[in-house]
Protein backbone atom coordinates (compact mmCIF):
# COMPACT_ATOMS: atom_id res chain seq x y z
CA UNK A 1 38.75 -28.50 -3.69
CA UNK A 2 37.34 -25.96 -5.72
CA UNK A 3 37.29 -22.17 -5.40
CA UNK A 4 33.59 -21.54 -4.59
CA UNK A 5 34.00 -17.67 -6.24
CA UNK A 6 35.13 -19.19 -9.00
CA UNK A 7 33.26 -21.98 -10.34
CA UNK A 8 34.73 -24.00 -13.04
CA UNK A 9 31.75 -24.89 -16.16
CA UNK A 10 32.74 -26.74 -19.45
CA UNK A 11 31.93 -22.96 -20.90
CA UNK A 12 34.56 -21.22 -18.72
CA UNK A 13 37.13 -23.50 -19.22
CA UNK A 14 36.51 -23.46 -23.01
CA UNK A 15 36.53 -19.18 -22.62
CA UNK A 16 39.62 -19.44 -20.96
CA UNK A 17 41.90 -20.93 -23.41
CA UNK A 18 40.30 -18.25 -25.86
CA UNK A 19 37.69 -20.06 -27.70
CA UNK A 20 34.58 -19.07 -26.52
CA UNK A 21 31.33 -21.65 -27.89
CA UNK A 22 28.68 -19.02 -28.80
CA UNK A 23 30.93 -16.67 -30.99
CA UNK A 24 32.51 -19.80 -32.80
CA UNK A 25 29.01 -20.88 -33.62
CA UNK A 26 28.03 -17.63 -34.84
CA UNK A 27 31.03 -17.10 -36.94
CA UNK A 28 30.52 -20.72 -38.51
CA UNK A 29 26.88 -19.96 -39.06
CA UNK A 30 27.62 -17.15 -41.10
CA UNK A 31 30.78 -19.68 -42.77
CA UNK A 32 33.35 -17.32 -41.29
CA UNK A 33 36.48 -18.51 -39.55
CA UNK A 34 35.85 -19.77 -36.09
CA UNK A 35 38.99 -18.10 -35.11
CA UNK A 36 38.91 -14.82 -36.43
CA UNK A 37 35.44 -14.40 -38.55
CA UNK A 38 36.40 -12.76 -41.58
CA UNK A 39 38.22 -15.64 -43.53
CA UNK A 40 35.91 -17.76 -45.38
CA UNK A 41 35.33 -21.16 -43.88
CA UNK A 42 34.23 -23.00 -46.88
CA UNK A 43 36.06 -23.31 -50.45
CA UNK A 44 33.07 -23.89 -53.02
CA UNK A 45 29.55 -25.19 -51.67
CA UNK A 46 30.89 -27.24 -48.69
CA UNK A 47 34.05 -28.12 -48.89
CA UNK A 48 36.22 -26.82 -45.49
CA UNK A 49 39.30 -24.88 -46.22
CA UNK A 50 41.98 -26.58 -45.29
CA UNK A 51 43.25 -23.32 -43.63
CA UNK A 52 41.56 -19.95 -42.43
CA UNK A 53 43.11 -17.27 -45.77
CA UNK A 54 42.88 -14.70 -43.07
CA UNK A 55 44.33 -15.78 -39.92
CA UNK A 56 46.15 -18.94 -41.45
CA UNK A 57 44.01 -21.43 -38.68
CA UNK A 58 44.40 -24.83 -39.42
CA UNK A 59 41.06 -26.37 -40.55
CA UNK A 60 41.53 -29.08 -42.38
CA UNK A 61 41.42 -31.63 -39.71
CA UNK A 62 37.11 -30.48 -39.38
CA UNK A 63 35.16 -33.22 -40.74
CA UNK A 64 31.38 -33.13 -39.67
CA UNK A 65 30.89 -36.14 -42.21
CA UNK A 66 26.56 -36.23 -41.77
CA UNK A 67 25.33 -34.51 -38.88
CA UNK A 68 24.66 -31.26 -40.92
CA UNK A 69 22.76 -33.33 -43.78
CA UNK A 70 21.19 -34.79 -40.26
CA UNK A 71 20.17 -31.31 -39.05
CA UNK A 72 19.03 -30.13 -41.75
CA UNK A 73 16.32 -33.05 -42.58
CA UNK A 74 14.78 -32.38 -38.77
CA UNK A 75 15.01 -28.95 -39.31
CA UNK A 76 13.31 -28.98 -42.31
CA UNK A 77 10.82 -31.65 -41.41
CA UNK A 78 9.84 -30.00 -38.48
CA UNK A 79 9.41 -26.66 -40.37
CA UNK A 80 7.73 -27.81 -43.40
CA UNK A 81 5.21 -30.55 -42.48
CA UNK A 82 2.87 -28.15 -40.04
CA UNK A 83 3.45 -25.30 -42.38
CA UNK A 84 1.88 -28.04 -45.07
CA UNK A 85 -0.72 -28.95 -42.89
CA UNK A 86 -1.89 -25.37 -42.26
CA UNK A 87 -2.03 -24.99 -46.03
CA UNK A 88 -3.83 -27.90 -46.70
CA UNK A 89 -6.17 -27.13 -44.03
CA UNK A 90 -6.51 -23.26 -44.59
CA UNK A 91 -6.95 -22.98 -48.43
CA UNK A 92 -6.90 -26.74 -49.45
CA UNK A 93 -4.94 -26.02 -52.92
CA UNK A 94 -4.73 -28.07 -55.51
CA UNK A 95 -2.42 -30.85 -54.89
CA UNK A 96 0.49 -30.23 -57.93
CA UNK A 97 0.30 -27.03 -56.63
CA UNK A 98 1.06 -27.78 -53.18
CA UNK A 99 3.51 -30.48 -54.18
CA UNK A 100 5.45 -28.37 -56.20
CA UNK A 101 5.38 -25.44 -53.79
CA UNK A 102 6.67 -27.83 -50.78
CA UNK A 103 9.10 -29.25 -52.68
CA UNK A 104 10.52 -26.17 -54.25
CA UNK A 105 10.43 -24.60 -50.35
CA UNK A 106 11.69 -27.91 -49.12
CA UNK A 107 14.71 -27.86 -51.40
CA UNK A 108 15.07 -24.12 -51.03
CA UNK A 109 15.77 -24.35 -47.56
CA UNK A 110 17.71 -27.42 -47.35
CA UNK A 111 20.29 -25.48 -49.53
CA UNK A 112 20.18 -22.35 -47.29
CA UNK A 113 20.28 -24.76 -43.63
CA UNK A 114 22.65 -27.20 -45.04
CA UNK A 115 26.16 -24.88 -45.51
CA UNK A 116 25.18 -22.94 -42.41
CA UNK A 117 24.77 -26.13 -40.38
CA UNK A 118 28.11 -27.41 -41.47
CA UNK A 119 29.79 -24.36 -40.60
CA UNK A 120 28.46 -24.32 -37.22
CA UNK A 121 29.28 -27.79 -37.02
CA UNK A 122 32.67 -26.98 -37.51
CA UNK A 123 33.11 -24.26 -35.40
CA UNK A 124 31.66 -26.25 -32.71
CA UNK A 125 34.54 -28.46 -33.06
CA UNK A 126 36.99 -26.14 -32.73
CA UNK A 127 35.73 -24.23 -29.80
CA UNK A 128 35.47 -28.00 -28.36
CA UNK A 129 39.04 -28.59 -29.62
CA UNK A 130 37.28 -31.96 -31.34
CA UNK A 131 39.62 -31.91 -34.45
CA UNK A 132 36.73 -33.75 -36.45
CA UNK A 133 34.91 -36.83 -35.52
């Protein structure tokens, strides 16, 4: 029977034990340690540490494998191709110079979502106590 004061939610329960879902995600989004946010999460580009240099947290066992490369094509698809058709529609440009502007904004922010996806993907993880996929 449970305590009706005191309701138990997958978000307490993961508050409880100290790892609390929203600042993990936060820290990874910025590529910080989900434990402690000052160590950096990421050696190079995206590569996971295999431990936090700050707080010593084991991280090594983190694998998000695609689901940031995932996140980051809808992300960017949904960003980019109503932002192109407002262009198109607005000033019609010429189309190299739309092409090249959409891809050099399309690749711009793939490389700016992509780490900070991963990170948060991680993080997630560890709140969740996943250890990887």
């Amino acid at each position: 029977m449970h305590d009706q004061a005191h309701p138990t939610t997958p978000d307490s329960e993961a508050e409880s034990d100290g790892r609390a879902l929203r600042p993990a995600l936060l820290r990874g989004w910025r590529r910080r340690c989900p434990q402690c946010g000052a160590g950096p999460m990421l050696k190079g580009y995206l590569k996971v540490r295999d431990r936090c240099p700050v707080c010593a947290e084991a991280l090594h066992h983190h694998r998000a494998d695609d689901g940031p490369a995932y996140l980051t094509i809808l992300i960017v698809g949904h960003v980019m191709a109503p932002l192109l058709l407002f262009v198109f529609t607005t000033w019609r440009p010429e189309p190299m110079i739309l092409a090249t502007g959409f891809s050099v904004g399309c690749v711009a922010l793939s490389l700016y979502l992509l780490p900070r996806l991963k990170g948060a993907m991680v993080a997630l993880q560890w709140a969740r106590r996943m250890h990887g996929f």
